[in-house]
Protein backbone atom coordinates (compact mmCIF):
# COMPACT_ATOMS: atom_id res chain seq x y z
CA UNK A 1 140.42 23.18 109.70
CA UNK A 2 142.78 25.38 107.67
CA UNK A 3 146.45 24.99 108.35
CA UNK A 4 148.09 26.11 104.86
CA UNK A 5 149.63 29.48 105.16
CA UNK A 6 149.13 29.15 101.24
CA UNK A 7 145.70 28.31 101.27
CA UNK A 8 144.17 30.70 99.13
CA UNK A 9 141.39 32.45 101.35
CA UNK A 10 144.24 32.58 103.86
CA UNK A 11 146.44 34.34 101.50
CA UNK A 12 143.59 36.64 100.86
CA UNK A 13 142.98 37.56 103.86
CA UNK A 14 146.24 38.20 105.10
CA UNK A 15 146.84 40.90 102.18
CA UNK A 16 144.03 42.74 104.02
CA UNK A 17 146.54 44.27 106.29
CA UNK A 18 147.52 46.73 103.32
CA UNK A 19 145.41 49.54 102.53
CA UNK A 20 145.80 48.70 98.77
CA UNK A 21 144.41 45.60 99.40
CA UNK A 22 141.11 46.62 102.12
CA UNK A 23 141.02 48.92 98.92
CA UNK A 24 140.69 46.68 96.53
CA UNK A 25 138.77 43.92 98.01
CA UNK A 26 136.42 46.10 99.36
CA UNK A 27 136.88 44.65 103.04
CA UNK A 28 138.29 45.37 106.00
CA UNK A 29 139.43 43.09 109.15
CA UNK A 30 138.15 43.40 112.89
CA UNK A 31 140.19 41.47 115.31
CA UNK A 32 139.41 40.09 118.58
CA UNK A 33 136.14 38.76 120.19
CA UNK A 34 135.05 42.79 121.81
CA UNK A 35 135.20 44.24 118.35
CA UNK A 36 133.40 41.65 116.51
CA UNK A 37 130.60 41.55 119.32
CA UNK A 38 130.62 45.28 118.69
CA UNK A 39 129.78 44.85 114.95
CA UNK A 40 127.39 42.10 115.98
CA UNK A 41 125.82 44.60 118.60
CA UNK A 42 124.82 46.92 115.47
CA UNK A 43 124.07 44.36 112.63
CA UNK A 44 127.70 45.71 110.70
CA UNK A 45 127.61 43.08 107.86
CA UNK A 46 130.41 40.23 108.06
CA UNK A 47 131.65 38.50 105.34
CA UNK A 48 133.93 35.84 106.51
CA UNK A 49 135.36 34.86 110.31
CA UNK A 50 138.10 32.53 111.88
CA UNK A 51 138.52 31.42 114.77
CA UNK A 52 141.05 28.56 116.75
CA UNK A 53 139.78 25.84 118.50
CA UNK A 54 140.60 27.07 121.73
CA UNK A 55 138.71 30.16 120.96
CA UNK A 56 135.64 28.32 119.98
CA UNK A 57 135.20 26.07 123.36
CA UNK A 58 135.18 29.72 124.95
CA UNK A 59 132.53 31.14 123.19
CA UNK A 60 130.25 28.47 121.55
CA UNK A 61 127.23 30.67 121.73
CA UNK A 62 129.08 33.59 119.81
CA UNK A 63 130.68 31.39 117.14
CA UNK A 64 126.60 30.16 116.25
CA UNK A 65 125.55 33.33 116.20
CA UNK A 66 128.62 34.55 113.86
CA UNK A 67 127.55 31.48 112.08
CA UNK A 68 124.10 32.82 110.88
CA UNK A 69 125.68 36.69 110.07
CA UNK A 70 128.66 35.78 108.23
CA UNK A 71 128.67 34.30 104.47
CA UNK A 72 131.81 32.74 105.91
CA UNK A 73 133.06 30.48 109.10
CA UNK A 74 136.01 28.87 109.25
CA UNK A 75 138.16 26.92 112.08
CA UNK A 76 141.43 28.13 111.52
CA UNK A 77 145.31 26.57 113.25
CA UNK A 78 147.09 28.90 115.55
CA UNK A 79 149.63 29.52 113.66
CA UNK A 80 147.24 30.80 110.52
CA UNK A 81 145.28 33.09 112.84
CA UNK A 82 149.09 34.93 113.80
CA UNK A 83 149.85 34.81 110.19
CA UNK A 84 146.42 36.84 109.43
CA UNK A 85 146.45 38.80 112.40
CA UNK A 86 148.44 42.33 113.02
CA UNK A 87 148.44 42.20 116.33
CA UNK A 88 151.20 40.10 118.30
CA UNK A 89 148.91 38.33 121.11
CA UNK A 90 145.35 38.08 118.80
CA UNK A 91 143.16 36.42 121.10
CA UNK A 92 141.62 33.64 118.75
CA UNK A 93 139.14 35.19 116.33
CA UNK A 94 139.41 37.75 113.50
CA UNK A 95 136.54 38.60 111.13
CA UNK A 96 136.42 40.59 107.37
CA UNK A 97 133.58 43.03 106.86
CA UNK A 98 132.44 44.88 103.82
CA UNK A 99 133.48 48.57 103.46
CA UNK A 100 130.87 50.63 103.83
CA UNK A 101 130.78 54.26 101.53
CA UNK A 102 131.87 56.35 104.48
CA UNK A 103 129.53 59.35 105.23
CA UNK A 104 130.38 62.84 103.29
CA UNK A 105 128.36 65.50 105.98
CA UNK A 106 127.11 65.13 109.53
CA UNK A 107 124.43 67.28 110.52
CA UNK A 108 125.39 70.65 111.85
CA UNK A 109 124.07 70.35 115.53
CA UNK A 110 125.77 70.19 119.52
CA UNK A 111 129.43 69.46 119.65
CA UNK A 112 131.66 67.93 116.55
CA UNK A 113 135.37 67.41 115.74
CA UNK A 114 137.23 67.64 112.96
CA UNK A 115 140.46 66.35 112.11
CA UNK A 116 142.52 67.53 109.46
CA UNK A 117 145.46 64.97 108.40
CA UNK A 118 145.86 62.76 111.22
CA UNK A 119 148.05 60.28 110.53
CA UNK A 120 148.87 57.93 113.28
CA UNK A 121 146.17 55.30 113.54
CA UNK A 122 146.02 55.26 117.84
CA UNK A 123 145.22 58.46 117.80
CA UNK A 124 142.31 58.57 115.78
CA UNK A 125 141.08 55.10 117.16
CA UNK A 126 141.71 56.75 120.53
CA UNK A 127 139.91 60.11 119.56
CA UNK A 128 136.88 58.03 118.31
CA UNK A 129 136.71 56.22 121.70
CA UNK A 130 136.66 59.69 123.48
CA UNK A 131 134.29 61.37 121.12
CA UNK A 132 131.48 58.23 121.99
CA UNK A 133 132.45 58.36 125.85
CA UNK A 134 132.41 62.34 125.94
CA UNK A 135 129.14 62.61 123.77
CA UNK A 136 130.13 64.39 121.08
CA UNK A 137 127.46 64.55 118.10
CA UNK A 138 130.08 63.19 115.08
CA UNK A 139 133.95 63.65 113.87
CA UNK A 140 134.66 64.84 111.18
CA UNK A 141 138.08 62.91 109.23
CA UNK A 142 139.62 64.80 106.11
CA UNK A 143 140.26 62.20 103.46
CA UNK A 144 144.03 62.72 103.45
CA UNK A 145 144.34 60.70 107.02
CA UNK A 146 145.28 57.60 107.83
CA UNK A 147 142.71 54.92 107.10
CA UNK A 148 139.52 55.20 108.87
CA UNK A 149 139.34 51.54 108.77
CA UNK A 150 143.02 51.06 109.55
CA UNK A 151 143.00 47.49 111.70
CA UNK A 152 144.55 50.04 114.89
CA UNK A 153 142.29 52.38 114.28
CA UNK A 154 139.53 50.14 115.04
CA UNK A 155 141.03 48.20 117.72
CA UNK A 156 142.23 51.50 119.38
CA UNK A 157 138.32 52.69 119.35
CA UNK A 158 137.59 49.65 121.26
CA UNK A 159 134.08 49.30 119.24
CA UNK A 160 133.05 52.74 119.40
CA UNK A 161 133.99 52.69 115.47
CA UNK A 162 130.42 50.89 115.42
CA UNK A 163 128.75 53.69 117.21
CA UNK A 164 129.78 57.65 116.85
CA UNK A 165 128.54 59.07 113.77
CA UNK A 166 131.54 60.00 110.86
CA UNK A 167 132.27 61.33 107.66
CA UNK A 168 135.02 61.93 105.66
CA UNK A 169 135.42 65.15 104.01
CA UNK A 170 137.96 66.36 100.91
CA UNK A 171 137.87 69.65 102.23
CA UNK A 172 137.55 70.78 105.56
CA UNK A 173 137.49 74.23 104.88
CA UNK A 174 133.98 73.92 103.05
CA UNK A 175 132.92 71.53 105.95
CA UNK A 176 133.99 74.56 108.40
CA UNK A 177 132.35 76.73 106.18
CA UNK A 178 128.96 74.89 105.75
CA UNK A 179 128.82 74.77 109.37
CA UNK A 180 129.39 78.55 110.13
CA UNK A 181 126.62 78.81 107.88
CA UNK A 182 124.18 77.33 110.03
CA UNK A 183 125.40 78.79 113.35
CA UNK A 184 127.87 76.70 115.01
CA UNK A 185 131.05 78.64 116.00
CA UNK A 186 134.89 77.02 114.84
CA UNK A 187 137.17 76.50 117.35
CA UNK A 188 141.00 75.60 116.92
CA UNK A 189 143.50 75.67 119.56
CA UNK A 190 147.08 77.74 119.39
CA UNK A 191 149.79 78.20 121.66
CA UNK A 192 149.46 81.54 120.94
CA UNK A 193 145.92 82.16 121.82
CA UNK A 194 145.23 84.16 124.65
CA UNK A 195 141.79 82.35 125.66
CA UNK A 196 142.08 79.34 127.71
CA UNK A 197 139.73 75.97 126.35
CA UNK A 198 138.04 76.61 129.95
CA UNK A 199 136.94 79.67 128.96
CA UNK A 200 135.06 79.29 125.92
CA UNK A 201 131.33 78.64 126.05
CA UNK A 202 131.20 75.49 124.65
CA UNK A 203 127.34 75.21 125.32
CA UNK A 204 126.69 76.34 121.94
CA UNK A 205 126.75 74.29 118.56
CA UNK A 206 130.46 74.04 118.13
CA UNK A 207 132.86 72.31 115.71
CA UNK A 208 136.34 71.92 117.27
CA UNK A 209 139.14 72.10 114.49
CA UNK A 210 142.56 70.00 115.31
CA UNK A 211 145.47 68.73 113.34
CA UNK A 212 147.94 66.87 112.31
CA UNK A 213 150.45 65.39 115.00
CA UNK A 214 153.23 67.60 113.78
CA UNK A 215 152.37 70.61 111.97
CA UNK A 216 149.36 71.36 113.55
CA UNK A 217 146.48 72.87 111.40
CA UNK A 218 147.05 74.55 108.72
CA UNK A 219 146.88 78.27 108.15
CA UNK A 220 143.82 78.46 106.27
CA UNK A 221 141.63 76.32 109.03
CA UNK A 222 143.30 78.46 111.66
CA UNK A 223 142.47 81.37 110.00
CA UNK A 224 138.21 80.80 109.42
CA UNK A 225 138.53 79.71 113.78
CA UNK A 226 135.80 81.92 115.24
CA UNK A 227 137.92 81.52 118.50
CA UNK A 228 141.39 80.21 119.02
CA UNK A 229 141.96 78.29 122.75
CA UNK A 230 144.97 77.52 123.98
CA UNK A 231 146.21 74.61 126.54
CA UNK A 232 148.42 76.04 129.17
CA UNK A 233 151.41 74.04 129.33
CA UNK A 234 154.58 74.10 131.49
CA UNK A 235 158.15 75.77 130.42
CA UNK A 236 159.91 73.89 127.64
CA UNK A 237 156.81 71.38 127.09
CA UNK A 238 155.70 72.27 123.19
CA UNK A 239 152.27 70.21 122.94
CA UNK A 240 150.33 67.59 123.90
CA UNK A 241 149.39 64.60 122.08
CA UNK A 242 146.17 65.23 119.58
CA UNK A 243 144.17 62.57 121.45
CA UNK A 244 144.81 64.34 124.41
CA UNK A 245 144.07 67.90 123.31
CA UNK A 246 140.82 65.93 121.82
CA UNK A 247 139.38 64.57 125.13
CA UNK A 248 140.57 68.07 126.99
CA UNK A 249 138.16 69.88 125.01
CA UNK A 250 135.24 67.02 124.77
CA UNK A 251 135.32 66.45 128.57
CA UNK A 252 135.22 70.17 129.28
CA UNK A 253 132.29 70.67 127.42
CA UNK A 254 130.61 68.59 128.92
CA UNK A 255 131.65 69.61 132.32
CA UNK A 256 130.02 72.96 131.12
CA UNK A 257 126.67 70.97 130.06
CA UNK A 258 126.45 69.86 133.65
């Protein structure tokens, strides 16, 4: 069992809560037993995975199976797991995983999202989550948002990081651009827009534009929209919450596919 906060592997690990570091070493971490089941549902290649002895009485069967995945198992103290962990309450088990070269293009077909600059890491967690539940085709991520393997980011996704189709993309203008190309129509809300979201025909390829949490999109994405939706909102309310604006327009399309 390791209890040495300055065991080595410990102390690499740990530095895996940094970007620079998940950089660097070329891993990422995945907390809790529902998101490393998730990676386990879809093969995602594991590299090393802790767990407490109270964890492991619970779920024998899992820590075997982990066994023959991961080039790494180790039985870990309490007190090293919260030392490794970001979360307050982790519930016994983390795991590392190799980064993966994140997709650059997603094919051009039913409904996608794009995100430009999103930087808080529950909302795109929470907007990946929708996008799997709502059946979107992909998202779209530009590369200057937070971490798409940010630890919250996956835990907020609760393991649909596994499943909906990504890429990240340096420039969501060509992205936009590409797409137009090939028939799908842009959407981006505004407050100013005189179309409700309800109103578009969202039954047609589509890639829905949104932005970052406080300046919105920028002009030049607002301005290649093929149609501009707003969401009505009551006196002296300015926005809603990206995720939110995310499943609005998700869920009514599919409300229209019905």
């Amino acid at each position: 069992m390791l209890t040495s906060l300055q065991n080595p592997f410990v102390k690499q690990i740990r530095k895996l809560q940094s970007a620079k570091e998940r950089k660097a070493q070329n891993l990422f971490l995945l907390e809790g037993t529902h998101l490393i089941e998730s990676a386990c549902a879809v093969d995602y290649p594991l590299v090393s995975v802790c767990c407490t002895e109270q964890w492991l009485a619970n779920h024998q069967s899992l820590w075997e199976s982990l066994g023959l995945v991961a080039q790494r198992t180790d039985i870990v103290s309490a007190e090293v797991l919260s030392a490794i962990a970001t979360t307050v309450n982790p519930d016994g088990v983390i795991a590392t995983a190799t980064r993966l070269n994140p997709q650059t293009t997603l094919p051009c077909r039913g409904l996608l999202l794009a995100l430009e600059t999103v930087q808080d890491p529950g909302n795109l967690g929470t907007i990946i989550r929708t996008c799997a539940a709502a059946g979107a085709a992909g998202l779209y991520i530009s590369s200057d948002s937070v971490d798409l393997d940010h630890p919250k980011v996956l835990r907020a996704s609760a393991g649909q990081w596994f499943r909906l189709p990504m890429a990240v993309t340096d420039d969501v203008y060509a992205t936009c651009l590409e797409c137009q190309k090939l028939g799908m129509q842009i959407v981006s809300t505004a407050s100013t827009a005189k179309l409700t979201y309800w109103e578009l025909d969202l039954l047609r390829p589509t890639l829905i534009l949104l932005g970052n949490e406080g300046a919105g999109l920028s002009t030049q994405l607002l301005g290649i929209a093929d149609k501009q939706v707003s969401i009505p909102l009551q006196k002296g309310v300015e926005s809603v919450n990206v995720a939110i604006a995310a499943a609005l327009l998700l869920y009514e399309a599919q409300r229209q596919q019905r």
